[in-house]
Protein backbone atom coordinates (compact mmCIF):
# COMPACT_ATOMS: atom_id res chain seq x y z
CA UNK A 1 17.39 98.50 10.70
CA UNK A 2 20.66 100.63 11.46
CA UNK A 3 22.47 103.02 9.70
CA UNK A 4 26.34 102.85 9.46
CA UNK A 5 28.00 104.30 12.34
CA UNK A 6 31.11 104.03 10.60
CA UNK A 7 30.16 106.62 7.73
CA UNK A 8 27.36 108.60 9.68
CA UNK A 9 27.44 110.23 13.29
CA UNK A 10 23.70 111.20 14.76
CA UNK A 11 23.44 115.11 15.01
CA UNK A 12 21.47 116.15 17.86
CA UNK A 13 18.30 118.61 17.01
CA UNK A 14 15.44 119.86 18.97
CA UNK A 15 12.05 119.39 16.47
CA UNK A 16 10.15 121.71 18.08
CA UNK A 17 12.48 124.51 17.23
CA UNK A 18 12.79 123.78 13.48
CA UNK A 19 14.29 120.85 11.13
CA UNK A 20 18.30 121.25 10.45
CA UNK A 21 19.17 121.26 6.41
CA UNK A 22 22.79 120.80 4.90
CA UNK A 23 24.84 119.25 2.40
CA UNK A 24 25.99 116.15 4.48
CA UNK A 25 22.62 115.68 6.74
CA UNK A 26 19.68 112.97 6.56
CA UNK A 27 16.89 112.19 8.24
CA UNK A 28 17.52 108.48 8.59
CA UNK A 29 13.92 106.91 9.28
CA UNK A 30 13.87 103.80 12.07
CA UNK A 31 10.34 102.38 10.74
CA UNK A 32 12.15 101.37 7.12
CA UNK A 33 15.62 101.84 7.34
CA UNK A 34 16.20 104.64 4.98
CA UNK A 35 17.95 107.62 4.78
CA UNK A 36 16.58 110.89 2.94
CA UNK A 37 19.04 113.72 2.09
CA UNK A 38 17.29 117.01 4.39
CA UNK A 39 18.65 119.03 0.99
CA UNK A 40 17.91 118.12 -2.29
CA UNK A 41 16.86 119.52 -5.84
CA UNK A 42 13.52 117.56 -5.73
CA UNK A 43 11.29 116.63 -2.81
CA UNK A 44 12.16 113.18 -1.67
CA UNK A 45 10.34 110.42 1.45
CA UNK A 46 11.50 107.59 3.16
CA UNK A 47 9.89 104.78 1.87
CA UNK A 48 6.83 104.16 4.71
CA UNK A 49 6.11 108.08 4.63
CA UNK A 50 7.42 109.35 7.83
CA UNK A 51 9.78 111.26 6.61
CA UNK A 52 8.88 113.69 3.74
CA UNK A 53 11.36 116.70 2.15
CA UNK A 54 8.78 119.13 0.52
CA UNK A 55 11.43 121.23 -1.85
CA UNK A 56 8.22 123.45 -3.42
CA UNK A 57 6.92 124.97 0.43
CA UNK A 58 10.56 124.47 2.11
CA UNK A 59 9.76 122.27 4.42
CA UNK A 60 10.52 119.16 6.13
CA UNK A 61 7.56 117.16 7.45
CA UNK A 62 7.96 114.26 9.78
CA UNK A 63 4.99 112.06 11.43
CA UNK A 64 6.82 110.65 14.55
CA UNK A 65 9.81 112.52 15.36
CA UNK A 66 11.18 110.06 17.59
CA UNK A 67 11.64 107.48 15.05
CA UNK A 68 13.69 109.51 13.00
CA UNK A 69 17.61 110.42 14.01
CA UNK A 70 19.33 113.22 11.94
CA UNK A 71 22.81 111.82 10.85
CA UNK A 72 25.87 113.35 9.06
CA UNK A 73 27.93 111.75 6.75
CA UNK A 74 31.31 111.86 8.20
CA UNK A 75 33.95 113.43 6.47
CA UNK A 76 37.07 110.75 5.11
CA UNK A 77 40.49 110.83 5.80
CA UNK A 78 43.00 110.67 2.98
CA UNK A 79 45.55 109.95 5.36
């Protein structure tokens, strides 16, 4: 499974130094092909578990790092 490269552009982030949050990131997961906001109001996982946003302890927890790509939505053009 792929995410849309027309709407999303992969960020590039070391793991080992910490797990990037924003408005317009998420952790798109390669075993299931979902996507999982990196902020959020409630703690959220992809649906096979890799990827799990823990909003109580602040954390982002990931099993295998290298199936996981962090992706921004792009921004639109109105022109």
């Amino acid at each position: 499974m792929s995410f849309d490269k027309a709407e999303y552009e992969v960020v590039t982030f070391d793991p080992s130094v910490g797990f990037p949050v924003g408005k317009n990131l998420f952790y798109w997961c390669s075993i299931c092909g979902e996507k999982v906001p990196s902020l959020s109001l409630n703690s959220a996982g992809c649906k096979c578990g890799n990827v799990f946003i823990d909003t109580d302890a602040a954390r982002v927890a990931i099993k295998e790092t290298e199936k996981v790509k962090l992706v921004r939505r792009k921004r639109k053009s109105w022109l």
